[in-house]
Protein backbone atom coordinates (compact mmCIF):
# COMPACT_ATOMS: atom_id res chain seq x y z
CA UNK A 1 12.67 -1.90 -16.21
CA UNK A 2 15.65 0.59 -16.18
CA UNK A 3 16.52 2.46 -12.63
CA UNK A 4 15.89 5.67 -14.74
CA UNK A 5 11.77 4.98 -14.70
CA UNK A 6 10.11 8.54 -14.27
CA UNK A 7 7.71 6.22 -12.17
CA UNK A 8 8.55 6.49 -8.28
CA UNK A 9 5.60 5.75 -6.80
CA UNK A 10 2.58 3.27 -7.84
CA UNK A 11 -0.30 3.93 -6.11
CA UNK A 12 -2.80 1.29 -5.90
CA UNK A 13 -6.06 2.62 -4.52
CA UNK A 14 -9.79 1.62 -4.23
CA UNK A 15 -12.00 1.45 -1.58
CA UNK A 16 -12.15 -0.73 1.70
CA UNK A 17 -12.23 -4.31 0.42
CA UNK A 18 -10.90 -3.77 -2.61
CA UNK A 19 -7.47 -5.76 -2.74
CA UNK A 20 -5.04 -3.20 -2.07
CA UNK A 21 -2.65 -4.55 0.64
CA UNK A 22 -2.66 -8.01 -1.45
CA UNK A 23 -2.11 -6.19 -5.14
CA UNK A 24 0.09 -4.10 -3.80
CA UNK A 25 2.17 -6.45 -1.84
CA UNK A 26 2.32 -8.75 -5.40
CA UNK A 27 2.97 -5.75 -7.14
CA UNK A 28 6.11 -4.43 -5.47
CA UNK A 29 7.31 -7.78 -5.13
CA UNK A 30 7.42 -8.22 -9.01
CA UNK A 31 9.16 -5.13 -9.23
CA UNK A 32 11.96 -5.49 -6.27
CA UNK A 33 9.99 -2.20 -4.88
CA UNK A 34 9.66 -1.20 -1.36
CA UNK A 35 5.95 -1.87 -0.24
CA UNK A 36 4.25 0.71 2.26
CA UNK A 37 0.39 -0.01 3.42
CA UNK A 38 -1.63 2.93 4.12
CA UNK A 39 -3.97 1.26 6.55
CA UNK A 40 -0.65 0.58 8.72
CA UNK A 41 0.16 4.47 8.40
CA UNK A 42 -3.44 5.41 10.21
CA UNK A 43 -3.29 7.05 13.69
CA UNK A 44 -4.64 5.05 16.75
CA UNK A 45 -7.41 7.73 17.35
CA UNK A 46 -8.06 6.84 13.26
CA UNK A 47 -8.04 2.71 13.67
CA UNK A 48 -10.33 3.41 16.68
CA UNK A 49 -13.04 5.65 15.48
CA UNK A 50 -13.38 3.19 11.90
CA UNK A 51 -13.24 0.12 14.36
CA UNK A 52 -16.24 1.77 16.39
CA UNK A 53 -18.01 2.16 13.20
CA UNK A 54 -17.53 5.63 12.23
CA UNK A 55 -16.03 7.09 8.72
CA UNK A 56 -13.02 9.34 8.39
CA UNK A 57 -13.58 12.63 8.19
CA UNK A 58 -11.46 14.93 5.95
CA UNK A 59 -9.41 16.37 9.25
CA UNK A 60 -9.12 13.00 10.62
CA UNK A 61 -7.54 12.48 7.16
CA UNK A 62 -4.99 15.01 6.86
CA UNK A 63 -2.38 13.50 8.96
CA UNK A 64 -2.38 10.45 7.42
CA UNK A 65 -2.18 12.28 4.02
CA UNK A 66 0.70 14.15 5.44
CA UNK A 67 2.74 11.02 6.49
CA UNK A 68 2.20 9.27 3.37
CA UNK A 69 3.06 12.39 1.15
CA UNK A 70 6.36 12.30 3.44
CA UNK A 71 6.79 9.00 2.13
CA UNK A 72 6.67 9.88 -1.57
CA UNK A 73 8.78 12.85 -0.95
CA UNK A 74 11.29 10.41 0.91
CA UNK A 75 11.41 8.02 -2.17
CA UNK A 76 11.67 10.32 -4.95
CA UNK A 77 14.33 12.55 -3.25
CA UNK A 78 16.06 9.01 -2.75
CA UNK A 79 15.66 8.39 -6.27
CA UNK A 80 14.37 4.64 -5.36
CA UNK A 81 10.72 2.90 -5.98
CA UNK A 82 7.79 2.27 -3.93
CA UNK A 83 3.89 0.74 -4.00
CA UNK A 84 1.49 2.74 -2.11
CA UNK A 85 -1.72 0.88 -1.31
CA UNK A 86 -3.85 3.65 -0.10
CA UNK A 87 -7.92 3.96 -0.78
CA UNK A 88 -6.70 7.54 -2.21
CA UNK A 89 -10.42 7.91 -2.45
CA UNK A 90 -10.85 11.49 -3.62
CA UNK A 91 -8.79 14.04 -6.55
CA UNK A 92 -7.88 16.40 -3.67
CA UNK A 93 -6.63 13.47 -1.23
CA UNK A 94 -4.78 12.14 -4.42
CA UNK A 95 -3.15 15.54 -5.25
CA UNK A 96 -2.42 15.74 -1.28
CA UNK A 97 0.03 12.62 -1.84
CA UNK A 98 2.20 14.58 -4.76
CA UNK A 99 4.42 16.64 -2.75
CA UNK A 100 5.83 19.97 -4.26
CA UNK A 101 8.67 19.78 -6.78
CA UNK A 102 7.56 16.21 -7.49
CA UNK A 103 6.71 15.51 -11.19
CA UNK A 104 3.39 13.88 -11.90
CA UNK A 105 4.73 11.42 -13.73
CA UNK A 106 6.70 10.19 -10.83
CA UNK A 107 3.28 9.07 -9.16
CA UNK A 108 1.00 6.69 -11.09
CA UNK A 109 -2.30 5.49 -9.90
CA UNK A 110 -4.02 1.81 -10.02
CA UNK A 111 -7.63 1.94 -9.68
CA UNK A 112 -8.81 -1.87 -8.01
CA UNK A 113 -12.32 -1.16 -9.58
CA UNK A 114 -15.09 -4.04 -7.44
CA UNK A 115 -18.31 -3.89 -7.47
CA UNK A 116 -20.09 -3.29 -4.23
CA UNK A 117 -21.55 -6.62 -3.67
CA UNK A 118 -17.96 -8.23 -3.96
CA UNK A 119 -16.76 -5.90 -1.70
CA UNK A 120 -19.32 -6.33 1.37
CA UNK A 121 -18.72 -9.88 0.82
CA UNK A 122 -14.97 -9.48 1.36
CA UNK A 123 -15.10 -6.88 3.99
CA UNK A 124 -17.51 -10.12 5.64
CA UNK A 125 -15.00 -12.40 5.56
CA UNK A 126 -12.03 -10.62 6.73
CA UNK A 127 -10.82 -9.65 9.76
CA UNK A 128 -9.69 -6.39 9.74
CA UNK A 129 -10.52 -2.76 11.45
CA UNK A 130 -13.01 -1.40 8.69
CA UNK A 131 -16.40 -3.32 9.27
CA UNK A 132 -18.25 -3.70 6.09
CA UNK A 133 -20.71 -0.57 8.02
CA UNK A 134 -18.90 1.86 6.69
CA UNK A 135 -18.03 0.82 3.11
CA UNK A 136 -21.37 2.97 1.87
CA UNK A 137 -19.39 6.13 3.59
CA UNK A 138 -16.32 5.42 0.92
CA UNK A 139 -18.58 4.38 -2.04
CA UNK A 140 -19.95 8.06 -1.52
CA UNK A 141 -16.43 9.57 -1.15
CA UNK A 142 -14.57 7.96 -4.14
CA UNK A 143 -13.98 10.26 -7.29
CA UNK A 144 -13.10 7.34 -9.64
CA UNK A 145 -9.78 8.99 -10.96
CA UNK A 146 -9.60 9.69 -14.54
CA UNK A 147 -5.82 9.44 -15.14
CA UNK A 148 -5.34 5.99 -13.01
CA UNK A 149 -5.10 2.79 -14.44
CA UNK A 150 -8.19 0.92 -14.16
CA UNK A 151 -8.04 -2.48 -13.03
CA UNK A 152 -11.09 -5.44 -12.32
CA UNK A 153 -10.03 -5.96 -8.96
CA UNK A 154 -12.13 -9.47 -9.23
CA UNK A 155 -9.43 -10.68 -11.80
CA UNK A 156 -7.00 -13.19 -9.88
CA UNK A 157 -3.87 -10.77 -8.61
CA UNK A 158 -1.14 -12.30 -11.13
CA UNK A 159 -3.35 -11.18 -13.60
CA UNK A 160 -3.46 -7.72 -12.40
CA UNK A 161 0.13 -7.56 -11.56
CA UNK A 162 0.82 -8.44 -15.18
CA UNK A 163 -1.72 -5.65 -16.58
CA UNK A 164 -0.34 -3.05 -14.63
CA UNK A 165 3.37 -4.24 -15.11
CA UNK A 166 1.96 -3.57 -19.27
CA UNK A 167 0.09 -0.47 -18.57
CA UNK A 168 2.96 1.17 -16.62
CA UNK A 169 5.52 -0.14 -18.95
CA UNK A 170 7.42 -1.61 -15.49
């Protein structure tokens, strides 16, 4: 991969459960990119309220959209390279992360598609601030994007890193 990619940022979303953190962290290291993790990026008042059991709301939202369109902004006026795990879960919380001026093509999306019995069974066995109560809440919220790569997030993480790295052409 030449320093003059168009691709800044790789997003790799999903919902709660679905690998992010772990793709993501393979992912960047692959590349020699800088890896940020959205759930790290959530407000106390945020990590609370899903570790009492109850979903995000879009206003609870915004801030953390804010920071991590910051971020973008940050790497592409840098001209450097960055993974983004972030569940990214609808269009309009997607097009939140693209700050102005910022070419679309300097954002691409991963889509960690799971079904939802692999998911409760992960969100089960890990310990972790989102209980496996609230996965319904961002089943209902997700707009499966259109323009994202879309990834089995059951396939072992090489694998994935590997299909993206072809996808992307990274």
């Amino acid at each position: 991969m030449s320093d003059d990619t168009r691709i800044h940022i790789i997003v790799v979303m999903g919902v709660a459960g679905a690998g992010k953190t772990t793709v993501g962290r393979a992912l960047s290291n692959a590349l020699c990119w800088t890896f940020y993790d959205g759930d790290e990026l959530h407000s106390a008042a945020n990590v609370d309220k899903m570790r009492g059991g109850q979903p995000l709301t879009d206003e609870d939202r915004q801030p953390w959209l804010d920071k991590l369109n910051g971020i973008v902004a940050d790497v592409e006026r840098r001209g450097t390279h960055a993974v983004l795990a972030c569940s990214a879960l609808k269009e309009e919380y997607r097009a939140a992360l693209l700050p102005q001026g910022v070419s679309e093509d300097a954002v691409r999306y991963v889509y960690l598609d799971v079904a939802p019995d692999v998911l409760y069974q992960r969100l089960r066995d890990r310990s972790h601030f989102f209980p496996p109560e609230l996965l319904d809440s961002q089943l209902s919220t997700l707009e499966k994007p259109e323009d994202a790569v879309r990834v089995d997030g059951t396939q072992p993480v090489a694998d994935i890193v590997r299909l993206v790295r072809e996808s992307l052409r990274v």
